[in-house]
Protein backbone atom coordinates (compact mmCIF):
# COMPACT_ATOMS: atom_id res chain seq x y z
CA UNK A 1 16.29 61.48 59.52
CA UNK A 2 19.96 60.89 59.84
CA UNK A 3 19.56 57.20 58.27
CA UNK A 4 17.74 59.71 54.83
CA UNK A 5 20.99 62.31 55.41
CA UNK A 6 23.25 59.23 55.53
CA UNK A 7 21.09 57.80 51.92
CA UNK A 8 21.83 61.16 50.18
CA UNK A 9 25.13 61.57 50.45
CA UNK A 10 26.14 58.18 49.62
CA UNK A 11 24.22 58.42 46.68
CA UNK A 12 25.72 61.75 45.66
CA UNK A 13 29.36 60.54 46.44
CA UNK A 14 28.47 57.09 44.11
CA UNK A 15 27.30 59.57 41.22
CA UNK A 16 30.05 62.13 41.99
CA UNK A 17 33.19 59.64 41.74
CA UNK A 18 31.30 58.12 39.13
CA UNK A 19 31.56 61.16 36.47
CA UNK A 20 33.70 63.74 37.89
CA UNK A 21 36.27 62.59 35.13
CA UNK A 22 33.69 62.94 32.99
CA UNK A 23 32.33 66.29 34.21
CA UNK A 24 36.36 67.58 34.26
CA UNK A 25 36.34 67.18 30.36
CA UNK A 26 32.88 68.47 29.27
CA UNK A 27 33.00 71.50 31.18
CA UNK A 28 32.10 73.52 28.70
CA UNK A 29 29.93 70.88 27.24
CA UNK A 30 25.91 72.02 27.05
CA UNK A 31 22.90 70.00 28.08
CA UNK A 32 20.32 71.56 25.37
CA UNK A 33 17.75 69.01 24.41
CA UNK A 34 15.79 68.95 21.26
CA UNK A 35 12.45 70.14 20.69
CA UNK A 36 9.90 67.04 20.94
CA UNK A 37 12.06 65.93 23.46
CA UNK A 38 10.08 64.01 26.29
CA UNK A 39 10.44 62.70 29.94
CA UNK A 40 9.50 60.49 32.35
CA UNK A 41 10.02 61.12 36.02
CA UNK A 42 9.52 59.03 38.96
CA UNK A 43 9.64 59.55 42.96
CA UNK A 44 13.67 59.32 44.01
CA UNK A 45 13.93 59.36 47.58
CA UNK A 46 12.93 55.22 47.96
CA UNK A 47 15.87 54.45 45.73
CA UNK A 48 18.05 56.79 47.83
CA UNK A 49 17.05 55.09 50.78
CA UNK A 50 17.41 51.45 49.26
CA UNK A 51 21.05 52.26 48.22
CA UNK A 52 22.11 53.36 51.71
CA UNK A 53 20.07 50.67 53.75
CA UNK A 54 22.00 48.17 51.82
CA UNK A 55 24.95 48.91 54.42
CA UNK A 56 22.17 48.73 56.87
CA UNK A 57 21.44 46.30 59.79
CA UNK A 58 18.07 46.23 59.86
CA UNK A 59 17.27 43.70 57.45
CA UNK A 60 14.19 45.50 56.53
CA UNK A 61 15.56 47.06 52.89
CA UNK A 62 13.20 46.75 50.24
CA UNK A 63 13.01 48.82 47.11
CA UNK A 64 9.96 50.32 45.59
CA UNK A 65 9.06 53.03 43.29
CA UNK A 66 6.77 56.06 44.33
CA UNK A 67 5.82 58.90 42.03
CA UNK A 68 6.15 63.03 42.23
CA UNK A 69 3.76 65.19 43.71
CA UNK A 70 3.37 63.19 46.95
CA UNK A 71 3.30 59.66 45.82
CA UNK A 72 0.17 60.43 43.56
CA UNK A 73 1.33 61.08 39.53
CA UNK A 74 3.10 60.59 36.69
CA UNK A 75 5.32 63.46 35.85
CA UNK A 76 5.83 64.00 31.81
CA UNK A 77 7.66 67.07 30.04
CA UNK A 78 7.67 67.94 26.34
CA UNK A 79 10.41 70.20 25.26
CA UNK A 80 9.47 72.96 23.43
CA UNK A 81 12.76 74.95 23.42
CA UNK A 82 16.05 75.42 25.08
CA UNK A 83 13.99 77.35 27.42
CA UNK A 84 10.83 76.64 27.75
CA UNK A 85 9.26 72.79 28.70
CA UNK A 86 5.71 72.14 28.82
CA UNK A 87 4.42 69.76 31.56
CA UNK A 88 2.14 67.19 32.93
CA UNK A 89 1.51 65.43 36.49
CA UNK A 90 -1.55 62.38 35.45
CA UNK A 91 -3.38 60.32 37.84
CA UNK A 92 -5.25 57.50 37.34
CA UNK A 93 -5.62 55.23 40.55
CA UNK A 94 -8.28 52.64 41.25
CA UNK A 95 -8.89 50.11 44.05
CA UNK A 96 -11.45 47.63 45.34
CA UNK A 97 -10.78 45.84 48.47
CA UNK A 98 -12.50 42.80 49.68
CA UNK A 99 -13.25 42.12 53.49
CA UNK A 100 -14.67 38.65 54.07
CA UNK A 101 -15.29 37.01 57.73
CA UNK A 102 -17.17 33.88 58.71
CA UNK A 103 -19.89 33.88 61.18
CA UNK A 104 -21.98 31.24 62.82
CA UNK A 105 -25.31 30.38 60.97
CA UNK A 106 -27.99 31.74 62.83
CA UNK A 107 -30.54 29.25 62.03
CA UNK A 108 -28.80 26.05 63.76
CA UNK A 109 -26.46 25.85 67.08
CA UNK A 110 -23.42 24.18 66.12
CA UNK A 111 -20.49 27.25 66.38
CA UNK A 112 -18.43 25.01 63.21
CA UNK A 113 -21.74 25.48 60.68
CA UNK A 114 -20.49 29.22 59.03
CA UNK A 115 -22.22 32.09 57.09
CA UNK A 116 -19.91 34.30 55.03
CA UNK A 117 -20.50 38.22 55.44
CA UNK A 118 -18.37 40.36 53.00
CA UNK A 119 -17.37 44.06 52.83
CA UNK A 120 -16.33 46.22 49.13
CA UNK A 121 -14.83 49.01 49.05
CA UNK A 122 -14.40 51.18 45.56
CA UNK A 123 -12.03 53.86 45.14
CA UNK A 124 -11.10 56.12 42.12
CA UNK A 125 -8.78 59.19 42.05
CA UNK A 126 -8.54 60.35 38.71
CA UNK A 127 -6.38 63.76 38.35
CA UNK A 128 -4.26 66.07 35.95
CA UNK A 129 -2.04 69.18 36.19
CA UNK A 130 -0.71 70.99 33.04
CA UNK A 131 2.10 73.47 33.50
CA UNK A 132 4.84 75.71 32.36
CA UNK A 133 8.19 75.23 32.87
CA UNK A 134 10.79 78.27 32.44
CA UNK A 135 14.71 77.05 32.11
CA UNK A 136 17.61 78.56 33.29
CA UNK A 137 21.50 77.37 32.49
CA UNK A 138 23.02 75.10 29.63
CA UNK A 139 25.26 72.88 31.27
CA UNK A 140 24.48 69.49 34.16
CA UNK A 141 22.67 72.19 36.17
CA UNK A 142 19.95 73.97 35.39
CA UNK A 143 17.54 75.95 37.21
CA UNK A 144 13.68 75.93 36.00
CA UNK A 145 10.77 77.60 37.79
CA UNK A 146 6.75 77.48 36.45
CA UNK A 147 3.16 77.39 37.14
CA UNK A 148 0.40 74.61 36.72
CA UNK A 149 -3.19 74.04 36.95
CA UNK A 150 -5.42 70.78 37.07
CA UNK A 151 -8.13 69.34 38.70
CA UNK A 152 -8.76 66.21 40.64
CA UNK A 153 -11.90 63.51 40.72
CA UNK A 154 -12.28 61.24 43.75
CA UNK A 155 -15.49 58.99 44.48
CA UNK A 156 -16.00 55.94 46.79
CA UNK A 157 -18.20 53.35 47.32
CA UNK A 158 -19.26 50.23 50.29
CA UNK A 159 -21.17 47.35 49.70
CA UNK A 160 -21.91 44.77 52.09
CA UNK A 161 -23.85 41.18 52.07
CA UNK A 162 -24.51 39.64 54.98
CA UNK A 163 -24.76 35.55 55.28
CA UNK A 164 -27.47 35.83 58.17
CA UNK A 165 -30.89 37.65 57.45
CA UNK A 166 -32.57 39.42 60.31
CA UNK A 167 -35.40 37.99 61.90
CA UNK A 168 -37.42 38.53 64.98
CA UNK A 169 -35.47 35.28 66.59
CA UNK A 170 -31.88 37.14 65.36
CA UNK A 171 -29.83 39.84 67.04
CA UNK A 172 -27.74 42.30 64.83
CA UNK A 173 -24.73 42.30 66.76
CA UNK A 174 -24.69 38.54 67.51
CA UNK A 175 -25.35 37.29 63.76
CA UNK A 176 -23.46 40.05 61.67
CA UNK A 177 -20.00 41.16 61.50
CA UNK A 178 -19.00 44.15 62.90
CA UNK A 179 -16.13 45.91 60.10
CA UNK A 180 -15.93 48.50 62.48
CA UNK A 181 -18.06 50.70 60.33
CA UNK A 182 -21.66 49.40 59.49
CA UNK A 183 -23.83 49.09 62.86
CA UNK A 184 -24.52 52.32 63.60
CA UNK A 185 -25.91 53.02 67.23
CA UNK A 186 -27.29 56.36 65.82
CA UNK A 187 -30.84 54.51 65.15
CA UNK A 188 -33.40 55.26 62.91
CA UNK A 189 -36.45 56.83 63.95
CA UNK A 190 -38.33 53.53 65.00
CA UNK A 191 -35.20 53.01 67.29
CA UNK A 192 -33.85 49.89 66.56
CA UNK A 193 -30.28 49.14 65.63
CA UNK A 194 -29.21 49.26 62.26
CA UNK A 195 -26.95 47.21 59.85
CA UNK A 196 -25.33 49.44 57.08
CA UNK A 197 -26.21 47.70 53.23
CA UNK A 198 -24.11 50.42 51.24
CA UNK A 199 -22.84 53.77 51.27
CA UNK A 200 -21.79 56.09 48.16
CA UNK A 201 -19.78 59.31 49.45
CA UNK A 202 -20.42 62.28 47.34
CA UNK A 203 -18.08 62.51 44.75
CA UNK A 204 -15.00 65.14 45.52
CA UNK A 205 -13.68 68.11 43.38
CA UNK A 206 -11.05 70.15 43.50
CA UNK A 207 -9.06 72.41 41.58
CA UNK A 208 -5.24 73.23 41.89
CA UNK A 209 -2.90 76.25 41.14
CA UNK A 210 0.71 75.82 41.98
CA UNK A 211 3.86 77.78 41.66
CA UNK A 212 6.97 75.65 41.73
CA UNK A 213 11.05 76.39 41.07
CA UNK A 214 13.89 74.24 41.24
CA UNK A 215 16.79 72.47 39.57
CA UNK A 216 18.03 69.70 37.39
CA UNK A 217 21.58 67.80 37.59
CA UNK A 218 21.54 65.72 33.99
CA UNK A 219 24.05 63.00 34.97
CA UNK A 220 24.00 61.74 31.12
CA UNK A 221 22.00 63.58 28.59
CA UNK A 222 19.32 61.10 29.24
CA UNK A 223 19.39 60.71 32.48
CA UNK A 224 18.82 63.73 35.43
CA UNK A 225 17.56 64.10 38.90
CA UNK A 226 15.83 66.92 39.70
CA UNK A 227 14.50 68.65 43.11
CA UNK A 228 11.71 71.34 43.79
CA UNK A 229 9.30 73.20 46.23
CA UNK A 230 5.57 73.89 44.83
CA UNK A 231 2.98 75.64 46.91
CA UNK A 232 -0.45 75.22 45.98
CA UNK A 233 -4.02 77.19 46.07
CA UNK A 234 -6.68 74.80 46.27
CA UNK A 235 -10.42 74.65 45.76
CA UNK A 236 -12.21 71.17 47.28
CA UNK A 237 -15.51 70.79 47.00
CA UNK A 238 -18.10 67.77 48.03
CA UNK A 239 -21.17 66.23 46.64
CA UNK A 240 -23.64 65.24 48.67
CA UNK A 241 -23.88 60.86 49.16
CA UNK A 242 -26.22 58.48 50.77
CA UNK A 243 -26.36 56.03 53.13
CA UNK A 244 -28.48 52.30 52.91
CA UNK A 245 -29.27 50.23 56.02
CA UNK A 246 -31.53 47.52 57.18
CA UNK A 247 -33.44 46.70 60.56
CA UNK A 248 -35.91 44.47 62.28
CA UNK A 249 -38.84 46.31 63.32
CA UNK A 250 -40.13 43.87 66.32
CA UNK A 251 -43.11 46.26 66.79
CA UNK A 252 -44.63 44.87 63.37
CA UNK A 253 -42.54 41.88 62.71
CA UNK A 254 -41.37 43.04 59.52
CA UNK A 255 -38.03 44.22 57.93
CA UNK A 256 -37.49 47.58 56.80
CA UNK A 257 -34.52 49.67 55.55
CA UNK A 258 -33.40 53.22 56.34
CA UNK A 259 -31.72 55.57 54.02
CA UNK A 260 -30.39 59.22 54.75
CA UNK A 261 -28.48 61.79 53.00
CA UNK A 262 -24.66 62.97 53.81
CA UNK A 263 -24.01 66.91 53.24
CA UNK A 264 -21.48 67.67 51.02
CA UNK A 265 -19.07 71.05 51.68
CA UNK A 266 -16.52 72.74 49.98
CA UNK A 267 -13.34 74.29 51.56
CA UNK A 268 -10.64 76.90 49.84
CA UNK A 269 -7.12 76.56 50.74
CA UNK A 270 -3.36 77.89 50.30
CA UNK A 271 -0.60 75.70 51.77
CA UNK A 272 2.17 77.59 52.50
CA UNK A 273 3.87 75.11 53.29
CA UNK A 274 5.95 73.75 50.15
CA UNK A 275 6.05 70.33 49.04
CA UNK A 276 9.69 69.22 48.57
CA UNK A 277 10.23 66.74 45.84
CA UNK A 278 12.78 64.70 44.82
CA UNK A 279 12.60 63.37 40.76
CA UNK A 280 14.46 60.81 38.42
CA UNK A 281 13.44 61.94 35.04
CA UNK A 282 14.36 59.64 31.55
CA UNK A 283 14.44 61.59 28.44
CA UNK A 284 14.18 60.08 25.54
C-alpha cells in the first residue's frame, strides 16, 4: 500500500511541476471538446506503479498495460456535447491453453519409452456495456456522473487425449496423467474409476446495471486521467454442461464411457461495494 501511495504522488508531483506554468496562464482557458470527439482509455494504476518502482530496490519493475472495469475492457466515449458523452466498456477475450506431460508406454517396461497425454482448455468472455455520461465543469477538471447497461457471454471447454488406452492389463492411475482434474473417484455406477475425455461447462449469462460518478484532470486537451466508483446490479445465470469419461469394465472385459449432466443456476446480485478505477483516456 504505501509503495502505491508513494507511486501516486510522484506521479502527480511529475505532472504538477510539469504544467503548473502552463495551468498559471490558461486559467481561464476551457476544456470543451467537439462533438464526434472520441476516446480511448486504458487501466492507469500499472504505469503509476512502474514510474515509482523505478526508484525502487526490488529489481522486480516491469510495465504492463491493464484495462478499466477490473482489468476486463476497452473503455470508448463519443462526445455528443459539452455535456453529455456517450459510452462504451467492450470485451472480447479468448484463450486456449495446452497441458502436455509424458508418461511411460504401457505396453513395454523400459521407464525411457514415452506416451504423450495432453490437456485443452477453451475460454471465451465476450462482453459490452453502453452508458451515459453527464459532465460537469469547463476547465482541466471536470466532474461527470452516468449509468450503463450490458451483458456478458462466458463458455469453456476441456479436451483431453491420452497416449495409453485402457485395457484389462492397465491401471488408470499408473498409465494416465493426473492434471489434477480428470480421475474422478466419484465412480460411475459399475464402480470403477474413471478418466475424464471432455467437459463443456454451461455457457454463463449475465446482465449488468451500474451507476458510476467521478472526475477528469485533461493534462493537454488530448490527453486526461480520470478516476471513478461504479456499483453494479447484476443478474448471472448458468446453462446446464456435460461431462465425458472413459473406464475399463473388468466384469465384461470391455471399455465403456460415462457421461452426466452439470446443473446450471442463476444468482441476482448488488455490490455495494464500489469499484474504484483509475483511467488514461486519448482523445482524438
Amino acid at each position: 500500500m504505501k509503495t502505491k501511495l508513494l507511486s501516486l504522488f510522484m506521479f502527480v508531483t511529475v505532472i504538477a511541476s510539469a504544467h503548473i506554468n502552463d495551468s498559471l496562464k490558461t486559467n481561464k482557458k476551457t476544456y470543451v471538446l467537439e462533438k464526434g470527439t472520441m476516446s480511448f482509455g486504458i487501466d492507469a494504476i500499472n504505469t503509476i506503479n512502474f514510474l515509482g518502482n523505478m526508484f525502487s530496490q526490488s529489481g522486480t519493475n516491469s510495465f504492463s498495460l491493464n484495462l478499466p472495469n477490473n482489468g476486463q475492457s476497452f473503455l470508448f466515449r463519443y462526445v455528443q456535447n459539452e455535456n453529455l458523452y456517450f459510452r462504451a466498456l467492450v470485451r472480447v477475450g479468448f484463450s486456449s491453453i495446452t497441458n502436455k506431460e509424458n508418461i511411460m508406454d504401457d505396453t513395454q517396461s523400459d521407464p525411457n519409452v514415452n506416451v504423450e497425454d495432453s490437456y485443452k482448455r477453451k475460454n471465451s468472455n465476450v462482453g459490452l456495456m453502453v452508458g451515459i455520461e453527464k459532465r460537469k465543469g469547463h476547465r482541466r477538471l471536470q466532474g461527470f456522473y452516468g449509468a450503463e447497461i450490458g451483458f456478458n457471454i462466458q463458455t469453456q471447454s476441456e479436451n483431453y487425449i491420452y497416449g495409453n488406452s485402457l485395457s484389462s492389463s492397465g491401471n488408470i492411475l499408473s498409465n494416465t496423467t493426473n492434471f489434477g482434474h480428470n480421475i474422478n473417484y466419484n465412480t460411475n455406477p459399475d464402480g470403477y474409476l474413471m478418466r475424464k475425455m471432455e467437459q463443456k461447462n454451461g455457457t454463463g449469462f449475465s446482465v449488468n446495471f451500474g451507476a458510476f460518478f467521478g472526475a477528469e484532470f485533461f493534462i493537454t486537451k488530448q490527453f486526461s486521467v480520470a478516476g471513478e466508483f461504479t456499483w453494479y446490479l447484476v443478474y448471472n445465470n448458468e446453462g446446464s454442461g456435460s461431462e465425458k469419461y472413459e473406464y475399463w469394465d473388468s466384469t465384461n472385459d470391455i471399455l465403456k464411457t460415462y457421461e452426466q449432466s452439470t446443473l446450471g443456476g442463476n444468482a441476482f446480485l448488488f455490490d455495494n461495494t464500489p469499484t474504484g478505477t483509475l483511467i488514461f483516456s486519448l482523445y482524438f
